[in-house]
Protein backbone atom coordinates (compact mmCIF):
# COMPACT_ATOMS: atom_id res chain seq x y z
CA UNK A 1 8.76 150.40 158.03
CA UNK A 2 6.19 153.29 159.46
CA UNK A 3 5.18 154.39 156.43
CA UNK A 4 2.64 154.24 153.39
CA UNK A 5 4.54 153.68 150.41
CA UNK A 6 3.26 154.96 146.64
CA UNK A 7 2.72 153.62 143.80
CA UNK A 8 6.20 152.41 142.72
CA UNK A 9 8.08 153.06 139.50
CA UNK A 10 8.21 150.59 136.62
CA UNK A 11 10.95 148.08 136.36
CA UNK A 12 14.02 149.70 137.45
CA UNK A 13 16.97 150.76 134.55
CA UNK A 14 20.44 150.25 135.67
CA UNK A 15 22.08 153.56 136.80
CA UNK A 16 24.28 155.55 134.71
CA UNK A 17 27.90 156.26 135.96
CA UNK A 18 27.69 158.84 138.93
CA UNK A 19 23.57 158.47 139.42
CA UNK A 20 24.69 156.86 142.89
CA UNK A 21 26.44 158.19 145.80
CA UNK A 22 27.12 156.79 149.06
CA UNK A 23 28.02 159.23 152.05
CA UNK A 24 29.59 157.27 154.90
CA UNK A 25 30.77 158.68 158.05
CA UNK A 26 34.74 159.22 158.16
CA UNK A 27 35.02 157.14 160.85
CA UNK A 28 33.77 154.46 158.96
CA UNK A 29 36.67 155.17 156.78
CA UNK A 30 39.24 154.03 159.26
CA UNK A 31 37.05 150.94 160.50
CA UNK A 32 38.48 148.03 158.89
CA UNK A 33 35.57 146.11 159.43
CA UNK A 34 33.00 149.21 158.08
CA UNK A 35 35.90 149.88 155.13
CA UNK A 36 35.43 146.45 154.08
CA UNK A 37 31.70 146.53 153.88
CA UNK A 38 31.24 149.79 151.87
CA UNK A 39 34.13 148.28 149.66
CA UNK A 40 32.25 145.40 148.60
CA UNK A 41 28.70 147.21 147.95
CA UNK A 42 31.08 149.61 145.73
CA UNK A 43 31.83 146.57 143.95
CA UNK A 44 28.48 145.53 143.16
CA UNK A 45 26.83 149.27 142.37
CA UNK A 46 30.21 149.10 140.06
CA UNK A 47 30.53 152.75 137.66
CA UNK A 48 27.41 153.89 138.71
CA UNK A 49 28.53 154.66 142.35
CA UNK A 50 31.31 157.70 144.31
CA UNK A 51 31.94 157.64 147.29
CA UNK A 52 31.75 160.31 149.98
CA UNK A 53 32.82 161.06 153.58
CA UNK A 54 31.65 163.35 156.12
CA UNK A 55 32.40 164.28 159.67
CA UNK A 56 29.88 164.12 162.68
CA UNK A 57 29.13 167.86 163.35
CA UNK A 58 29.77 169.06 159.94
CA UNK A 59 26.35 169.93 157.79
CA UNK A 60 25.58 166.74 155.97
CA UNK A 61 23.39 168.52 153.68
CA UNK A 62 26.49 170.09 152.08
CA UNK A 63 27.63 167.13 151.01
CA UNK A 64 24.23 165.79 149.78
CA UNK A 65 23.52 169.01 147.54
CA UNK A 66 26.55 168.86 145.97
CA UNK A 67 25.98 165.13 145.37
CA UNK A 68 22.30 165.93 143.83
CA UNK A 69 24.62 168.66 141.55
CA UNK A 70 26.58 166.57 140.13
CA UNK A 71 23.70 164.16 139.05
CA UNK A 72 22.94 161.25 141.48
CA UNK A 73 19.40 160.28 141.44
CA UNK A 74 20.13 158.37 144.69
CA UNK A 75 21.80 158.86 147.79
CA UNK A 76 22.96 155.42 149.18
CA UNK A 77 23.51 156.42 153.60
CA UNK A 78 26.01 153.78 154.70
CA UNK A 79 26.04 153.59 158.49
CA UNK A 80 23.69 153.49 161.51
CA UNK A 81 20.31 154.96 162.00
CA UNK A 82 21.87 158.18 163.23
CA UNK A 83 23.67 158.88 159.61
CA UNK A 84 20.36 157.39 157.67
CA UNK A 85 18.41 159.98 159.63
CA UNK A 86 20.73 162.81 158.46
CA UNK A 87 20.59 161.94 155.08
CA UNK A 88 17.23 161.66 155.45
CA UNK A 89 17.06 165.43 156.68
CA UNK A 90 19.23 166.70 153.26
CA UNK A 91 16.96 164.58 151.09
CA UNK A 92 13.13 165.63 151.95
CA UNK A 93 11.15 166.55 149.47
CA UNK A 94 13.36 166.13 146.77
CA UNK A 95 13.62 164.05 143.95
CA UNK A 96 16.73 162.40 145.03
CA UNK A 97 15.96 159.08 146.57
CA UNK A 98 17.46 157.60 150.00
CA UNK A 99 18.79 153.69 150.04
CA UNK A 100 20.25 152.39 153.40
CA UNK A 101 23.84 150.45 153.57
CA UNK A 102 23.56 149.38 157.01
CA UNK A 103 26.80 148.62 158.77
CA UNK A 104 24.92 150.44 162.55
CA UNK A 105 24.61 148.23 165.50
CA UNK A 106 20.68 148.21 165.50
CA UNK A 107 20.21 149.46 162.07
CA UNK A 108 16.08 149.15 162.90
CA UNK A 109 15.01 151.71 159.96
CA UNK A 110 17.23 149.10 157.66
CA UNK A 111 15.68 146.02 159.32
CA UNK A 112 12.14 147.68 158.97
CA UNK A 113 12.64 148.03 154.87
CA UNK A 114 13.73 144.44 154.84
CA UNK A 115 17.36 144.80 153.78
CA UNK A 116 20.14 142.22 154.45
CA UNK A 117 23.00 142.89 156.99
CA UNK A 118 25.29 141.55 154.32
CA UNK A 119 26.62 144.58 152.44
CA UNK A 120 26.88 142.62 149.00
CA UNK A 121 23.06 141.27 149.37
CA UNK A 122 22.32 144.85 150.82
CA UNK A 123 23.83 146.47 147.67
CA UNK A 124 21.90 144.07 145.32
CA UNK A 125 18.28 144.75 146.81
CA UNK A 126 19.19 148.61 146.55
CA UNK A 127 20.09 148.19 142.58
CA UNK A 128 17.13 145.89 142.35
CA UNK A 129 14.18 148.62 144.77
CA UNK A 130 11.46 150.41 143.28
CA UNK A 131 11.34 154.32 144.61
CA UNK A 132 8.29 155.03 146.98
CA UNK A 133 7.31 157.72 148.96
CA UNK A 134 7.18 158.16 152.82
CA UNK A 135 5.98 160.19 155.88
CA UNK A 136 8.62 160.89 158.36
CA UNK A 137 8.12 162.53 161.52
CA UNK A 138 10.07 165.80 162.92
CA UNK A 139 11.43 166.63 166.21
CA UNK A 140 10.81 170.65 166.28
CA UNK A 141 12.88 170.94 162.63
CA UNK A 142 15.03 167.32 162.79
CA UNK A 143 13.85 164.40 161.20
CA UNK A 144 13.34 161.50 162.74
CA UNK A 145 12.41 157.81 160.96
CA UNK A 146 12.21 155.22 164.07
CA UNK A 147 11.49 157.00 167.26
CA UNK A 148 11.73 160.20 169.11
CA UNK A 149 12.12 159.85 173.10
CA UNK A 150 11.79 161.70 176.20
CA UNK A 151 12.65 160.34 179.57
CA UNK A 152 14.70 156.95 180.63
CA UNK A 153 15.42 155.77 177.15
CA UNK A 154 17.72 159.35 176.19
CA UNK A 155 19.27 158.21 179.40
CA UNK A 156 20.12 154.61 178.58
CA UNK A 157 21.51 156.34 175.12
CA UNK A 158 23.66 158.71 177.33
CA UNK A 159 25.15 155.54 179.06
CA UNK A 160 25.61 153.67 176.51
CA UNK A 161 27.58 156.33 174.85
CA UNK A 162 30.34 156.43 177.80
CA UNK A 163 30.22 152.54 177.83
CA UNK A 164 30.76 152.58 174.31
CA UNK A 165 33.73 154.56 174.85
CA UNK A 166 35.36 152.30 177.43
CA UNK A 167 34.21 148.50 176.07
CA UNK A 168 33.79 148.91 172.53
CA UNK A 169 30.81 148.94 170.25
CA UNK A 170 29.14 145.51 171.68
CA UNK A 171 25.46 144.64 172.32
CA UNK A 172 25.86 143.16 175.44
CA UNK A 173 27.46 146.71 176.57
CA UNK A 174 24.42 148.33 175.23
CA UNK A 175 22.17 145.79 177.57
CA UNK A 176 24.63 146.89 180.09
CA UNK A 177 24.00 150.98 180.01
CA UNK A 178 19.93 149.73 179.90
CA UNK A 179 20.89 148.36 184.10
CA UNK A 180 23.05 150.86 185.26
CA UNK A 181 21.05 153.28 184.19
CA UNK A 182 17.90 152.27 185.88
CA UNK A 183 19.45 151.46 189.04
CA UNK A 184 19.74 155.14 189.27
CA UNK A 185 16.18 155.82 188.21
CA UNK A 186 14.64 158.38 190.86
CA UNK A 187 11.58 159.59 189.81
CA UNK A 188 9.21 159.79 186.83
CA UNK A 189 8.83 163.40 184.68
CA UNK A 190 5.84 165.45 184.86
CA UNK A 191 4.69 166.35 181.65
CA UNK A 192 1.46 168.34 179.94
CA UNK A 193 1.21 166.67 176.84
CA UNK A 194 -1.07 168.09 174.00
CA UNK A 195 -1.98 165.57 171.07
CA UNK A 196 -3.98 167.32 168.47
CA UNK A 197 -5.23 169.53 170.46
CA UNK A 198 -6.50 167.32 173.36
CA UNK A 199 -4.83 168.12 176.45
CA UNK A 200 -3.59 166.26 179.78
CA UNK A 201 -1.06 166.05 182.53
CA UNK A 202 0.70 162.75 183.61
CA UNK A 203 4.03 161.34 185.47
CA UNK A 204 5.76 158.84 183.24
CA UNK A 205 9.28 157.97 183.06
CA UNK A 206 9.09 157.73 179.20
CA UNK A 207 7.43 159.26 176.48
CA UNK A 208 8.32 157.21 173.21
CA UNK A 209 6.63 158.79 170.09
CA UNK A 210 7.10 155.62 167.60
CA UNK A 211 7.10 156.34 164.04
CA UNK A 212 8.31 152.35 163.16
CA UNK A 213 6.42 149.84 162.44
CA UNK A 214 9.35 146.99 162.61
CA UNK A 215 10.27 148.36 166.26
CA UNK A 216 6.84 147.96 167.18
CA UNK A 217 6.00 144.43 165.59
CA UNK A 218 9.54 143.29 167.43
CA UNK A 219 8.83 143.88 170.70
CA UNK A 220 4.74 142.96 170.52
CA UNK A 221 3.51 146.74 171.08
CA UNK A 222 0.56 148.09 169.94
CA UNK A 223 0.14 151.43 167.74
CA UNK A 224 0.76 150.26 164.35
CA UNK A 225 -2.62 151.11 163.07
CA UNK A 226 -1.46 154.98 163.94
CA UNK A 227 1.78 154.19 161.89
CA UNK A 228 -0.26 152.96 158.77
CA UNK A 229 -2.79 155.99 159.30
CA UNK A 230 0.49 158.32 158.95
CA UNK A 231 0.19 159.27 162.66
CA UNK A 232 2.99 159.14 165.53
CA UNK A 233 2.48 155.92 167.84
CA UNK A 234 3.06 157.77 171.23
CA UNK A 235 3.85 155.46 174.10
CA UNK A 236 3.67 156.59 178.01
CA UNK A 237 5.15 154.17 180.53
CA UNK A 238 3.52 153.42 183.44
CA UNK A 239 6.11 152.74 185.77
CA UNK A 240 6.70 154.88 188.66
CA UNK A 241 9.17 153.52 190.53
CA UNK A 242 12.75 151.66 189.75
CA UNK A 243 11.36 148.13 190.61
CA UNK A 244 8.25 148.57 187.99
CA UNK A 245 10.41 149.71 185.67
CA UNK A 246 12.52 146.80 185.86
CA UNK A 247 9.41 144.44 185.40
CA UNK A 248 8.12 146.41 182.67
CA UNK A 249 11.58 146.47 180.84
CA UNK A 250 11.18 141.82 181.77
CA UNK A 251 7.93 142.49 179.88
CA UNK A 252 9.13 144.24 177.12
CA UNK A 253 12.10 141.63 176.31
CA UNK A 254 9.58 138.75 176.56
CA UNK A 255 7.18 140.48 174.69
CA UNK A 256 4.57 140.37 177.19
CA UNK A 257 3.75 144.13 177.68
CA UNK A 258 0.30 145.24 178.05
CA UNK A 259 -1.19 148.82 177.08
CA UNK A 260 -3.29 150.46 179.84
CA UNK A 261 -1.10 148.12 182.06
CA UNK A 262 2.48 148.89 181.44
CA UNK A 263 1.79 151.68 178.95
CA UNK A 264 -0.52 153.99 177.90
CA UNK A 265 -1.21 154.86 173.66
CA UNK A 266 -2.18 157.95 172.48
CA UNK A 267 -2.10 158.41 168.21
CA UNK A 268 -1.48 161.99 166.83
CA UNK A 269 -0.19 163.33 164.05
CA UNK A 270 1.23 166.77 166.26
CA UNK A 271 2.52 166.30 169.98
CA UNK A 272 3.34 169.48 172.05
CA UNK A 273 5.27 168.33 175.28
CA UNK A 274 5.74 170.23 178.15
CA UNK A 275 8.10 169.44 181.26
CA UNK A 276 8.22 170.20 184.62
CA UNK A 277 11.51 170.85 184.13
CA UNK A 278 12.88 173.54 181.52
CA UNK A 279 15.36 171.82 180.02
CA UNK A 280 15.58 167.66 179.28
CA UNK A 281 17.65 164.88 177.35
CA UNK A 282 15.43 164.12 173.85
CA UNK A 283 16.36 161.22 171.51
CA UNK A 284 15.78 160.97 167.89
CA UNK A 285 16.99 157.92 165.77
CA UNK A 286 19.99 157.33 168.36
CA UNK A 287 20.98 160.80 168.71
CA UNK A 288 20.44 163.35 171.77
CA UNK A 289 20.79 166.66 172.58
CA UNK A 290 19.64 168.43 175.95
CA UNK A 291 17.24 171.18 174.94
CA UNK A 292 14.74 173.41 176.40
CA UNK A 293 10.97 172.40 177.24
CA UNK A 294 8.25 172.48 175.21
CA UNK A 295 8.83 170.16 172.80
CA UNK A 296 7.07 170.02 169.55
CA UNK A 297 6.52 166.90 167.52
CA UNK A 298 4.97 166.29 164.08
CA UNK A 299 4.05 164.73 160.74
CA UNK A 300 6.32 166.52 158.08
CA UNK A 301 4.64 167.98 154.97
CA UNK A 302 7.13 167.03 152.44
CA UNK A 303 7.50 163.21 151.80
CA UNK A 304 10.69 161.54 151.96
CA UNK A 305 12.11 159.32 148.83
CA UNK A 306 13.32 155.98 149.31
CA UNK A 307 14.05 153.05 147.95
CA UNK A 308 12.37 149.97 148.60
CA UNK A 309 13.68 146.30 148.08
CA UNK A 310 11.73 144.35 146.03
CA UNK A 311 9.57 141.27 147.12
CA UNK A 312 12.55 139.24 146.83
């Protein structure tokens, strides 16, 4: 999960009417298939849940205040990792605790807390969670819960995007956007990186600052002892050239990478990154932007409220 959960709260009460709400992207709304699923987990939180939309663009946290106003002790983010992470942003250090629906294509900060796909199950483990408390990190004044990303992997993301657009939401289009876009790898970025202070220069095609442990754990990588210690996980590739990075991506599907082969680990809890170039493509949870060098990475001071499935 990349966190360090709190003592939990004692048995759960059922919720009053209105104590939940979940905020799903509109265009969930018109997917039958999405309409369905947040449908059915209405059905199971019953009275105690409303339902709200919002629109990609628009300020989230709008729509999460005013939920928190009118009494919900949770906030239940149905969708992707890109609409958890904006829920997450409204909710930090308050009271008001974060459950995941997932109904995303990787869904990883989902996957990481252990919740079904299944939107009924999912709904059931979220009635039946304690509430715990977690670090997130931040990406200058964004949080992010899975990963933050300079480099190659904004640029798969990018591709993806436009294949998206053309073939539909489908994994194998997402493996797709991975080999177009490193047949037109060129060259790696130079970057000064500065991790708590400690300084040094290097030319890497990615810089992955991890903040999950599940992503981690999934594809046999090491830095979850940083995760545990409440520190980012930052990952450097090694590859220099398009053919390494091809046998380093072989490596990381079979779960055969190495670090101080294929990557090199650094664990801080503040990154300062600074490219050769004065502008780049950063990820966060899914999303991009292109923004201007340096970049500024670190622990946030206010936990983050969520709810945790039970053993079960």
């Amino acid at each position: 999960m990349g966190a360090n959960p709190l003592p939990a709260e004692s048995t759960p009460t059922a919720p009053a009417p209105g104590e939940i709400c979940v905020i799903a992207n509109a265009k969930s709304g018109t997917n039958a298939r999405d309409a369905e699923a947040i449908e059915r987990a209405l059905q199971v939180f019953g009275d105690a849940a409303v339902l709200q939309y919002w629109e990609p663009g628009e300020d989230i946290t709008e729509t999460v205040r005013k939920a928190v106003d009118d009494g919900a002790r949770m906030v239940v983010a149905a969708g992707g990792d890109g609409t958890v992470m904006a829920t997450a942003q409204a909710l930090l250090g308050t009271d008001t605790a974060l459950a995941v629906l997932p109904l995303g294509t990787f869904n990883y900060f989902a996957r990481g807390l252990g919740l079904p796909e299944d939107p009924e199950e999912a709904a059931q483990a979220i009635l039946r969670g304690r509430r715990h408390q977690i670090s997130v990190g931040l990406a200058g004044n964004r949080v992010f819960l899975n990963n933050a990303s300079l480099g190659v992997y904004p640029a798969i993301l990018k591709e993806r995007e436009t294949i998206y657009r053309r073939w539909g939401r489908r994994r194998l289009m997402a493996h797709w956007s991975v080999i177009k876009t490193f047949l037109r790898f060129q060259r790696p970025m130079k970057m000064k990186i500065t991790a708590d202070g400690e300084t040094r220069s290097v030319r890497a095609p990615l810089l992955f600052v991890a903040r999950s442990l599940y992503q981690l754990d999934r594809f046999g990588l090491s830095g979850t002892d940083a995760i545990r210690d409440d520190k980012f996980a930052v990952l450097i590739g090694r590859a220099t050239s398009r053919g390494k990075l091809f046998k380093i991506t072989w490596r990381l599907i079979t779960g055969t990478m190495q670090e101080g082969r294929d990557y090199d680990l650094i664990s801080a809890r503040e990154l300062v990154v600074e490219t050769a170039r004065p502008r780049n493509l950063i990820a966060f949870d899914g999303e991009k932007s292109r923004e201007k060098s340096p970049f500024t990475f670190r622990m946030a001071d206010a936990p983050l409220t969520i709810i945790l499935p039970g053993p079960e």
